[in-house]
N, C-alpha and C. Protein backbone atom coordinates (compact mmCIF):
# COMPACT_ATOMS: atom_id res chain seq x y z
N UNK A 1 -11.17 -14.63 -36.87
CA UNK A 1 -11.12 -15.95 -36.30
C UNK A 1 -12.55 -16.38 -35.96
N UNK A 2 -12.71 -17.72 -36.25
CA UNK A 2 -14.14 -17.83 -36.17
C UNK A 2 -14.34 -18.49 -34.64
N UNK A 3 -15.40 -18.49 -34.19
CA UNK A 3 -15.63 -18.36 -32.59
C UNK A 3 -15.65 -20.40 -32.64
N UNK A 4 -15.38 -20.77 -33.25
CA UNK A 4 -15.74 -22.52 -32.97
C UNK A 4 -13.75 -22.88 -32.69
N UNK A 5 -13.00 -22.17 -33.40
CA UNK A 5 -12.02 -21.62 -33.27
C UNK A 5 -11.45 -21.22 -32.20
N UNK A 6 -11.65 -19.58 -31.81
CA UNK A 6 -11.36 -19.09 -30.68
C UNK A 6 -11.55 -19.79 -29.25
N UNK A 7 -12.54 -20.48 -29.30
CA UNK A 7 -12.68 -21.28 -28.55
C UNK A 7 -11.96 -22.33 -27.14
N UNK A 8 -11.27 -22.51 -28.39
CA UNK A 8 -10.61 -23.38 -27.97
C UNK A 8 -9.16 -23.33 -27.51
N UNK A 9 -9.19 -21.95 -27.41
CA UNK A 9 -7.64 -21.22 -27.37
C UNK A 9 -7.64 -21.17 -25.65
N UNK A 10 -6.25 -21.44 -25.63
CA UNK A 10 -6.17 -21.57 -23.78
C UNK A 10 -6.11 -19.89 -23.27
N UNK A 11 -5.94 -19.85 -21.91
CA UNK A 11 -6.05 -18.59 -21.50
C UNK A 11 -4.56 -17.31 -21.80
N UNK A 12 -3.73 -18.45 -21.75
CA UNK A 12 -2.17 -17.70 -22.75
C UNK A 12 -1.92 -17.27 -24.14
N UNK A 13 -3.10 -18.40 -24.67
CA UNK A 13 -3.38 -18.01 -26.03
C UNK A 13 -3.92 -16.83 -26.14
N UNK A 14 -5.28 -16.84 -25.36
CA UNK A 14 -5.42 -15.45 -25.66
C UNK A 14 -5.14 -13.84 -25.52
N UNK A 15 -4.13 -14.03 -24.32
CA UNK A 15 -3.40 -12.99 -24.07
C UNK A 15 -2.61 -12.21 -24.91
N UNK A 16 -2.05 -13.46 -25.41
CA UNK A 16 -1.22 -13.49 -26.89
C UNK A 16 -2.10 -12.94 -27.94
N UNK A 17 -3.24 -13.64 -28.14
CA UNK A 17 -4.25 -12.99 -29.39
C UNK A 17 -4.36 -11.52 -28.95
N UNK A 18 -4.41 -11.22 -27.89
CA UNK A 18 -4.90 -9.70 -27.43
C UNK A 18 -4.14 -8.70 -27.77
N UNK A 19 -2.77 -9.41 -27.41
CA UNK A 19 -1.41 -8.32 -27.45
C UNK A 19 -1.37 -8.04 -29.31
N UNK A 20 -1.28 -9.74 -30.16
CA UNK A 20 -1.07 -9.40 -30.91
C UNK A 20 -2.12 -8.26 -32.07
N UNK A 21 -3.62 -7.97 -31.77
CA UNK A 21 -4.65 -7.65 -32.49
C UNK A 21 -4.32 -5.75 -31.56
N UNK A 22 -3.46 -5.61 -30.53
CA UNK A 22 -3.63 -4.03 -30.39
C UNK A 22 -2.41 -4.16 -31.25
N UNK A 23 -1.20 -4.89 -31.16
CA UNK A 23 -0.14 -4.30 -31.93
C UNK A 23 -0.54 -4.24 -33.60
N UNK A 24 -1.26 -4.57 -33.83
CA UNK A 24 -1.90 -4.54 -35.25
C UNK A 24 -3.16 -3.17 -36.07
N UNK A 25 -3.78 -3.16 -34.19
CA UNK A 25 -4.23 -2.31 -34.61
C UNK A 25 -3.45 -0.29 -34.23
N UNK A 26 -2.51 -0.98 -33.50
CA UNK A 26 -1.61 0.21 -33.52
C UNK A 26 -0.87 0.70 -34.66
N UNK A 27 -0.04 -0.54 -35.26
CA UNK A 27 0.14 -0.24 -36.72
C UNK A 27 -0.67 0.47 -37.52
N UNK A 28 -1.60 -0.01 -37.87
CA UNK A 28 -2.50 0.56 -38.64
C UNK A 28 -2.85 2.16 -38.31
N UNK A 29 -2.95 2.47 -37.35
CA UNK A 29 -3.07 3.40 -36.30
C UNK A 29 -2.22 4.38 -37.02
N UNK A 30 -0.80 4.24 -36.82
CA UNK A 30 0.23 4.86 -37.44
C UNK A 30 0.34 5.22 -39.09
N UNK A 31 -0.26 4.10 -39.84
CA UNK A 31 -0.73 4.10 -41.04
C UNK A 31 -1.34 4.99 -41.69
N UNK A 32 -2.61 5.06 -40.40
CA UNK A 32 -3.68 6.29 -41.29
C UNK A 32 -2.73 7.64 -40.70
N UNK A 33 -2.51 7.47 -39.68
CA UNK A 33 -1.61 8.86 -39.31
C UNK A 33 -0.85 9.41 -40.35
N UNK A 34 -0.08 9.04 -41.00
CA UNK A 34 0.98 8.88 -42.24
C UNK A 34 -0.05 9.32 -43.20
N UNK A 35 -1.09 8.82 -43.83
CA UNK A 35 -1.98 9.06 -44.33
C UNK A 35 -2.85 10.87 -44.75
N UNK A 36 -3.16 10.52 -42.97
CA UNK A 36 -3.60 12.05 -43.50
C UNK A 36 -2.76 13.53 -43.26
N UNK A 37 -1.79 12.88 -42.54
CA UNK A 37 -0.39 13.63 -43.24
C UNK A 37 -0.11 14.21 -43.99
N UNK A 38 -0.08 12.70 -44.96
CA UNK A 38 0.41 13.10 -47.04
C UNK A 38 -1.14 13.58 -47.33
N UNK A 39 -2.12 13.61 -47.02
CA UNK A 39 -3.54 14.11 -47.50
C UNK A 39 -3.28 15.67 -47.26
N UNK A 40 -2.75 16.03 -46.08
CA UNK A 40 -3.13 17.51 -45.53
C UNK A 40 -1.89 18.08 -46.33
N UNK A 41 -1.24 17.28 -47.03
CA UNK A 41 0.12 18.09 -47.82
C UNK A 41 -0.20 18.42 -48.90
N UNK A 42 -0.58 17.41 -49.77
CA UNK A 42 -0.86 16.79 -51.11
C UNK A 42 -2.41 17.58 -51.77
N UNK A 43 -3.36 17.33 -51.17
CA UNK A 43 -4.43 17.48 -52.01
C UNK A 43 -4.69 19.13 -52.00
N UNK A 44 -5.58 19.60 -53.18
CA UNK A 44 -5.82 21.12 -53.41
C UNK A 44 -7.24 21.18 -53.33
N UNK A 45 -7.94 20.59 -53.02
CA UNK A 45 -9.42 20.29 -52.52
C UNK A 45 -9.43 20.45 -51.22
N UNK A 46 -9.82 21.23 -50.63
CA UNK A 46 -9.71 21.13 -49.15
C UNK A 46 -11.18 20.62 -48.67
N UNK A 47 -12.27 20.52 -49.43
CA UNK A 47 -13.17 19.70 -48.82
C UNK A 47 -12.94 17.98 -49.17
N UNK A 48 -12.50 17.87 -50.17
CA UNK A 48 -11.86 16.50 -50.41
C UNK A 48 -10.45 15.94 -49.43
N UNK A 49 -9.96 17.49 -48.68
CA UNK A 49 -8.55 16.55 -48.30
C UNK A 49 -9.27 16.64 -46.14
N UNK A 50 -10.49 17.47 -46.22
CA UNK A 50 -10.93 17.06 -45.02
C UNK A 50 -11.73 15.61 -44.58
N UNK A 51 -12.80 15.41 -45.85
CA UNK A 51 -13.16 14.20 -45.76
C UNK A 51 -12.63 12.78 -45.41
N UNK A 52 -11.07 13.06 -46.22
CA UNK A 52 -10.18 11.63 -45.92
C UNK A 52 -10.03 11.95 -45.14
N UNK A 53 -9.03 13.06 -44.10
CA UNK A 53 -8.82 13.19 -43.09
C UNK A 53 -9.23 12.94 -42.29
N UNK A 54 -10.77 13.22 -42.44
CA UNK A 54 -11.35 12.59 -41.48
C UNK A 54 -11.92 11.13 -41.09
N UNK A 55 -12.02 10.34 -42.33
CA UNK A 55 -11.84 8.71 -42.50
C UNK A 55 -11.09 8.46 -41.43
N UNK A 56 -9.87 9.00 -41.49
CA UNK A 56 -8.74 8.32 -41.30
C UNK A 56 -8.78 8.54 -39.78
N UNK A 57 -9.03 9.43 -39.19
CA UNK A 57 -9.31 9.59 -37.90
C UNK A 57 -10.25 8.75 -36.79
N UNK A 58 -11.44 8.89 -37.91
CA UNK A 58 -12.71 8.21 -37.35
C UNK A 58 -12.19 6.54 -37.36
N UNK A 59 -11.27 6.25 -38.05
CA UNK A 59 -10.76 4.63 -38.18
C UNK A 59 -10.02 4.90 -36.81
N UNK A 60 -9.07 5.62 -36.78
CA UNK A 60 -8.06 5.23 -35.42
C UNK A 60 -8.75 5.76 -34.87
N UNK A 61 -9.93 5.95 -34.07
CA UNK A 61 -10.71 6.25 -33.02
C UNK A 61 -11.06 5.12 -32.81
N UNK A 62 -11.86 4.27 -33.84
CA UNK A 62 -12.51 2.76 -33.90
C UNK A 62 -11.60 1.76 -33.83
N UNK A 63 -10.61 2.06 -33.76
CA UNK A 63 -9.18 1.04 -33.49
C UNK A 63 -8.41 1.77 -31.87
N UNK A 64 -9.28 2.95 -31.54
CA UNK A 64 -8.58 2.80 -30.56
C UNK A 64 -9.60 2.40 -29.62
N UNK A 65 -10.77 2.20 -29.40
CA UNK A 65 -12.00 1.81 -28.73
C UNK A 65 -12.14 0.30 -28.50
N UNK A 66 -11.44 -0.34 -30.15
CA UNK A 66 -10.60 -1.70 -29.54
C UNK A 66 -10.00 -2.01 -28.87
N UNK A 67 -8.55 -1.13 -28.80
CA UNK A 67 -7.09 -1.29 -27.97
C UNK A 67 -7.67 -1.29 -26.85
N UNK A 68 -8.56 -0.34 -26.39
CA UNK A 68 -8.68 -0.24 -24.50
C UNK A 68 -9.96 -1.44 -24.36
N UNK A 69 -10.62 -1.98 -25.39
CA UNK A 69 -11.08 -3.07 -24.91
C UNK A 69 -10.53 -4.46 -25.07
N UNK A 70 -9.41 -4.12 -25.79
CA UNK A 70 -8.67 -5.35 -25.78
C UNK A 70 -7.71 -5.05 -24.38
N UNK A 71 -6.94 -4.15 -24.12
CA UNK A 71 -6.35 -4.20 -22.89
C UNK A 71 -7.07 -4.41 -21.23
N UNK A 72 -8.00 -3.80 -21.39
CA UNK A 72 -9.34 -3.91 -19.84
C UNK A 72 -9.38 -5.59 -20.16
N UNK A 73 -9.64 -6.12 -20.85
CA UNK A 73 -9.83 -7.60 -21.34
C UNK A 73 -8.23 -8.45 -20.84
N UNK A 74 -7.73 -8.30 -21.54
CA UNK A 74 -6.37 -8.77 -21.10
C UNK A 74 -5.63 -8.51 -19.51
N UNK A 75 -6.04 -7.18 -19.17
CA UNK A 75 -5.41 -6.82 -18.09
C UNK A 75 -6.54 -7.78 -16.63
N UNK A 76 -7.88 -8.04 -16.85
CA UNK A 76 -8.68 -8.56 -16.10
C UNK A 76 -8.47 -10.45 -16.37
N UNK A 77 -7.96 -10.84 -17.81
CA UNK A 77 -7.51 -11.84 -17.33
C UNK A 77 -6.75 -12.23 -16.72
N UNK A 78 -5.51 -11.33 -16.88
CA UNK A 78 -3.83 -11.15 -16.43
C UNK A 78 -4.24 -11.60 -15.08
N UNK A 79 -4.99 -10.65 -14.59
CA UNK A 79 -5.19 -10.57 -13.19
C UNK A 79 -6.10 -12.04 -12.92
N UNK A 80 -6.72 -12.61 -13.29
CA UNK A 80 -7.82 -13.59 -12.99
C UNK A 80 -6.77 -14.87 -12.82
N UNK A 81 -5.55 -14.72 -13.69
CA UNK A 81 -4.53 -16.06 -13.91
C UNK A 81 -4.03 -15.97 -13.08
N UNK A 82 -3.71 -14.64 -12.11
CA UNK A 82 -2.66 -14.73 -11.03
C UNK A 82 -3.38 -15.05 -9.53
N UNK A 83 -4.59 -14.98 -9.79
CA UNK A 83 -5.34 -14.89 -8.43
C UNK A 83 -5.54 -16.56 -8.25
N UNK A 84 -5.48 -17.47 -9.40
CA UNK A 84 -4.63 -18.62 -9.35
C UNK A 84 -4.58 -19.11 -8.21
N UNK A 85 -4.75 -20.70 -7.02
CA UNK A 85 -3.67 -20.75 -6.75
C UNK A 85 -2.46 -21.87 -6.96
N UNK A 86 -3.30 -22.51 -8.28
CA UNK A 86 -2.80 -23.35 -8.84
C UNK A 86 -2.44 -22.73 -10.00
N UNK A 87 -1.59 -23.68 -11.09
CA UNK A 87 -1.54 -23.37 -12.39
C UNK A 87 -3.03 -24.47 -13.06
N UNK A 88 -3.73 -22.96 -14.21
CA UNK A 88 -4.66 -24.20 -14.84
C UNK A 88 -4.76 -25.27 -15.02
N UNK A 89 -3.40 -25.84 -15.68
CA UNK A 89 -3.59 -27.12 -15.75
C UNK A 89 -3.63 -28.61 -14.80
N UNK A 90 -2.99 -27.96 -13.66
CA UNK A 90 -3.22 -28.82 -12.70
C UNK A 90 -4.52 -28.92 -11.83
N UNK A 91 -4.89 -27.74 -12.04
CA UNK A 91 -6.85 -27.35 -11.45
C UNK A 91 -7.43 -28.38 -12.56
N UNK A 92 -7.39 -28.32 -13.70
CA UNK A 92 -8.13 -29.03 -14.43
C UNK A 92 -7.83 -30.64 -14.59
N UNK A 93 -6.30 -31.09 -14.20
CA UNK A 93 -6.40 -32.29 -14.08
C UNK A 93 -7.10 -32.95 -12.72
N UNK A 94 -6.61 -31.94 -11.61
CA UNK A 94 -7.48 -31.98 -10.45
C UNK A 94 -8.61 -32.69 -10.83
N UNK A 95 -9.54 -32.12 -11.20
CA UNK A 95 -10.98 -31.92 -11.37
C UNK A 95 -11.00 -33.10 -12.40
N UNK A 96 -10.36 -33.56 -13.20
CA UNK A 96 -10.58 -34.92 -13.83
C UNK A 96 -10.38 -36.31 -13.15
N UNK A 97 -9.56 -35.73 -12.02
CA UNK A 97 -8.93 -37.26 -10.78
C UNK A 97 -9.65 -36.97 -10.32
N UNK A 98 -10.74 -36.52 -9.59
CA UNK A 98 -11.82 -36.67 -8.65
C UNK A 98 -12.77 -38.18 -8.85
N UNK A 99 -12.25 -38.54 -7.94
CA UNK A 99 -13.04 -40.26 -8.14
C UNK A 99 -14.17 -40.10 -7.38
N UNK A 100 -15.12 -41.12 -6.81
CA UNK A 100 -16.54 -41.05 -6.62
C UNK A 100 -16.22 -41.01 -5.25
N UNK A 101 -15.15 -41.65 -4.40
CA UNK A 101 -14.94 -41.43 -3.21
C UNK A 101 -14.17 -40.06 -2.31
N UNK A 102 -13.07 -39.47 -3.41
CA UNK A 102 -13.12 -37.60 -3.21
C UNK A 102 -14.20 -37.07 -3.41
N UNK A 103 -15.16 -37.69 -4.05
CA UNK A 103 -16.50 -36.53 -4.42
C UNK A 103 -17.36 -36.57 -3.01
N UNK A 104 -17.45 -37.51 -2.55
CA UNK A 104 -18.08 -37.92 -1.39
C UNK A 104 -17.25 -37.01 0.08
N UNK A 105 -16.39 -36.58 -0.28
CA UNK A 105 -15.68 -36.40 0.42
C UNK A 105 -16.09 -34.66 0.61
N UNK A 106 -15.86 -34.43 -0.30
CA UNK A 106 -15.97 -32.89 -1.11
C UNK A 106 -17.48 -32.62 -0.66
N UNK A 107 -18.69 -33.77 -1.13
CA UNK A 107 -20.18 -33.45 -0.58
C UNK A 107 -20.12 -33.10 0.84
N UNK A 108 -19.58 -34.50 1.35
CA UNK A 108 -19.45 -34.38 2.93
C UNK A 108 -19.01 -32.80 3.46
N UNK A 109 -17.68 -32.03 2.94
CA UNK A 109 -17.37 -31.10 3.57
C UNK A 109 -18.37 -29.94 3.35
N UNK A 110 -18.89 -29.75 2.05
CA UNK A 110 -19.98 -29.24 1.62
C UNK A 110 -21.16 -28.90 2.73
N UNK A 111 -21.53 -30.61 3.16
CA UNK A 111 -22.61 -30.51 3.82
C UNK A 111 -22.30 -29.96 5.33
N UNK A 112 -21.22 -30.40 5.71
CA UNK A 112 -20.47 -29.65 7.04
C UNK A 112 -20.78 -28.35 7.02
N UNK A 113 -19.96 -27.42 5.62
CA UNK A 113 -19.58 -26.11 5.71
C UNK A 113 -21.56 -25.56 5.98
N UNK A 114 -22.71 -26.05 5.15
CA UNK A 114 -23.97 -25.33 5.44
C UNK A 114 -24.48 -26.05 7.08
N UNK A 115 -23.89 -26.84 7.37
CA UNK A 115 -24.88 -27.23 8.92
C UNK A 115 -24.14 -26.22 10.01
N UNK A 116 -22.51 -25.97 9.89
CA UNK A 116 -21.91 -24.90 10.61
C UNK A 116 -22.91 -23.87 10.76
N UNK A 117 -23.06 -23.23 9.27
CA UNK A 117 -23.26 -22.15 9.05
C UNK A 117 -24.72 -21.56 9.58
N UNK A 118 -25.65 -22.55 9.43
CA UNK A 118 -27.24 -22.68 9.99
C UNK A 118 -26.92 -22.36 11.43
N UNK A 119 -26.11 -23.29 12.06
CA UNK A 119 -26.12 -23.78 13.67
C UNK A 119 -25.49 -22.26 13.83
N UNK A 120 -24.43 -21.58 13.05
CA UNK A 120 -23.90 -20.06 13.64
C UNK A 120 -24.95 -18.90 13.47
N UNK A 121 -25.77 -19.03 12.66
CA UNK A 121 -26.37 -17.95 12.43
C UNK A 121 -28.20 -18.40 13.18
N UNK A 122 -27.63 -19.80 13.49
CA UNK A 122 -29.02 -19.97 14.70
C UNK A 122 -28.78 -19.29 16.17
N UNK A 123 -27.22 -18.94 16.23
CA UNK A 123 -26.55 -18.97 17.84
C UNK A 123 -26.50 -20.28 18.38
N UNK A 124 -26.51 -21.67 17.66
CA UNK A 124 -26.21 -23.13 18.68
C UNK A 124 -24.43 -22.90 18.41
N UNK A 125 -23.80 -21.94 17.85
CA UNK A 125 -22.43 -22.35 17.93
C UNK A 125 -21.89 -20.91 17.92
N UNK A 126 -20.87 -20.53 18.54
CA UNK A 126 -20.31 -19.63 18.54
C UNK A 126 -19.02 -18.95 17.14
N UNK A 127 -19.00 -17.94 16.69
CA UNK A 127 -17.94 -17.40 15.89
C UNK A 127 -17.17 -17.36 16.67
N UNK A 128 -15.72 -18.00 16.92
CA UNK A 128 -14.65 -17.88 17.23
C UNK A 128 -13.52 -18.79 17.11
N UNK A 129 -12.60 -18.32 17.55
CA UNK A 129 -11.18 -19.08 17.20
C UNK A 129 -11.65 -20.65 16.91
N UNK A 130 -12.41 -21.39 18.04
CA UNK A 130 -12.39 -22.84 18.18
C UNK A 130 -13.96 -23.39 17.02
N UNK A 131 -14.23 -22.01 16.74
CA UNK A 131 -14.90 -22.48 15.18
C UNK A 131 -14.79 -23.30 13.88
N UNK A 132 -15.27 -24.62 13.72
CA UNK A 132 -14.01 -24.98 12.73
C UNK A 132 -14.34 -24.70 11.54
N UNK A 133 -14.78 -23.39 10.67
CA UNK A 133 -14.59 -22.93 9.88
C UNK A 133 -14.56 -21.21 10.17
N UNK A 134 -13.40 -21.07 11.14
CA UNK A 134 -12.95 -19.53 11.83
C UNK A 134 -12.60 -18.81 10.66
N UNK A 135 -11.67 -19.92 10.37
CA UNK A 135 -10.31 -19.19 9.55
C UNK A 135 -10.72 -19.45 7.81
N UNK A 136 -11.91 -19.70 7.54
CA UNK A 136 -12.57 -20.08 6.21
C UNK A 136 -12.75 -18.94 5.63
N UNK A 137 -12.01 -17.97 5.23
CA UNK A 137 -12.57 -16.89 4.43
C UNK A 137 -14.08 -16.68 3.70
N UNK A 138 -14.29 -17.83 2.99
CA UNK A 138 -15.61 -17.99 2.22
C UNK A 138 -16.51 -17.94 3.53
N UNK A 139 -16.31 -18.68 4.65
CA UNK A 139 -17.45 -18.84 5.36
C UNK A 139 -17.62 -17.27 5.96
N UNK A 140 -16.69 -17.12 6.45
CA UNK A 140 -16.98 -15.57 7.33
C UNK A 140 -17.53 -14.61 6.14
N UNK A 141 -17.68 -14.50 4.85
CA UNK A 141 -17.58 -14.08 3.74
C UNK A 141 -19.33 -14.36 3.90
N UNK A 142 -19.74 -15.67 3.90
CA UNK A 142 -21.05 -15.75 3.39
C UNK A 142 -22.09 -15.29 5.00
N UNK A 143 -20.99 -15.53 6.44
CA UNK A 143 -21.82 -14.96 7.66
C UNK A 143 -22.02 -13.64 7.42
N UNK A 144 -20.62 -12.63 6.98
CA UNK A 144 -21.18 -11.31 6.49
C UNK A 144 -22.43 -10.89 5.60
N UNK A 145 -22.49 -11.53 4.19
CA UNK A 145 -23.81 -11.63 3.73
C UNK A 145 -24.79 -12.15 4.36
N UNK A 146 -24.88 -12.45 5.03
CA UNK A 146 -26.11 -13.20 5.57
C UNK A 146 -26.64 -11.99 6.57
N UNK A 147 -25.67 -11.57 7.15
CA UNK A 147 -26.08 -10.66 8.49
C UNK A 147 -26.37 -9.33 8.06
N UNK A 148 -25.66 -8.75 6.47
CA UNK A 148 -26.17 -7.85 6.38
C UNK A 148 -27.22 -7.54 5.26
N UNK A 149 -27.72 -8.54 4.90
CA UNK A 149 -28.73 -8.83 4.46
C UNK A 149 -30.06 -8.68 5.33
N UNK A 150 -29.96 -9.07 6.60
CA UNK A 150 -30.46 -9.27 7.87
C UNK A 150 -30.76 -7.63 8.48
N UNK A 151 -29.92 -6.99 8.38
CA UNK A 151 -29.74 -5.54 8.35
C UNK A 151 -29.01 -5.37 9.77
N UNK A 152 -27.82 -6.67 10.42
CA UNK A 152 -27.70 -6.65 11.50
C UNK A 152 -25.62 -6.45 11.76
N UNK A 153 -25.97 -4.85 10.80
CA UNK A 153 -24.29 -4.50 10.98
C UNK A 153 -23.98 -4.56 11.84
N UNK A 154 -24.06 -4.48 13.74
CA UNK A 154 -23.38 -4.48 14.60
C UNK A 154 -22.28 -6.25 14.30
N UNK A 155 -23.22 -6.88 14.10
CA UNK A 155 -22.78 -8.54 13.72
C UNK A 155 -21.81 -8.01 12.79
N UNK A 156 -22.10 -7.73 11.56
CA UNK A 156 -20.93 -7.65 10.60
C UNK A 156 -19.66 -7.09 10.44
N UNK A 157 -20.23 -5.57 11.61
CA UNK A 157 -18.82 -5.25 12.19
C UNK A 157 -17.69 -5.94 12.89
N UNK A 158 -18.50 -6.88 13.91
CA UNK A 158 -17.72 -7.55 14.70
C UNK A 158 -17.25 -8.79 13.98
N UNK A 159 -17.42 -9.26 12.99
CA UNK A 159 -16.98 -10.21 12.37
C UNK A 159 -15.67 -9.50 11.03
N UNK A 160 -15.94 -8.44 11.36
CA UNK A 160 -14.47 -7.84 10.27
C UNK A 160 -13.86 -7.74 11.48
N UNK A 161 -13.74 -7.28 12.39
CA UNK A 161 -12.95 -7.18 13.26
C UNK A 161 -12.53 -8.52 13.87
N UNK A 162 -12.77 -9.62 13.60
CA UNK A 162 -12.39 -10.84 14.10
C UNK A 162 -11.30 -11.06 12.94
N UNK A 163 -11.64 -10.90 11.54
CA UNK A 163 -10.64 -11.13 10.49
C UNK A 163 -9.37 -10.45 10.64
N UNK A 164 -9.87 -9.04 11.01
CA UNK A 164 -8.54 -8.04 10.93
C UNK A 164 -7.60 -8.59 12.42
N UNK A 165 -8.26 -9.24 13.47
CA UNK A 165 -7.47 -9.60 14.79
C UNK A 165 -6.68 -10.71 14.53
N UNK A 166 -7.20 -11.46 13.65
CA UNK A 166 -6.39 -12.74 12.92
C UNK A 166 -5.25 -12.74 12.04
């Protein structure tokens, strides 16, 4: 499949492409198996019936080096679709209805979420319940980086322990 192609394949598509290219290359798999089978029966050359044999091996090795990178691949999208919390297509129509006055909106909260975050890690505002980005995962997420970047784990401790009290 050529990549101008692949491209353009949605994220189900390719799950589908994934499943279908190990079941193909499993077949085949089975194929050469069968193969050097009738080789290790058949031929009276035994340096001729090791050579294929060993073709045939060295192929389903190289077909199986696919399968587990086609499955790690598939299994990390699997997982990427479910962590979701929309379905794609409504994220992406989302993101096409955004008019100039949601965008403004979206900047605005933007600019909120970094003046919080300055004013908390200046001490002008306190981490706690009446924080209004307490319960922001991302934010407590980026105070942790920040603090232990800072090299100031007592802070970072106490801020997992605010998550886990919640």
């Amino acid at each position: 499949m050529k990549f101008e192609k692949a491209k353009k394949l949605s994220a189900l598509e390719i799950l589908k492409l994934l499943q279908k290219l190990t079941k193909n290359n499993l077949s085949t798999m089975k194929y050469n198996n069968g193969i050097a089978n009738k080789l290790s029966i058949n031929l009276n050359s035994p340096e001729q019936q090791t050579d294929l044999i060993k073709q045939c091996f060295n192929a389903n090795n190289q077909l199986f080096k696919q399968n587990r990178e086609h499955l790690e691949l598939h299994t990390k999208l699997l997982y990427f679709l479910k962590s979701l919390d929309k379905d794609l297509d409504s994220q992406i129509e989302n993101i096409e209805n955004i008019t100039p006055e949601k965008f403004s909106i979206i900047n605005q909260w933007k600019n909120e979420f970094e003046e919080y975050f300055i004013k908390t890690t200046e001490g002008r505002f306190n981490y706690d319940n009446h924080h209004p980005f307490f319960y922001n995962e991302k934010f407590r997420q980026k105070l942790i980086d920040y603090y232990s970047k800072a090299e100031e784990y007592e802070i970072c401790a106490d801020l997992v322990k605010k998550n886990v009290l919640n």
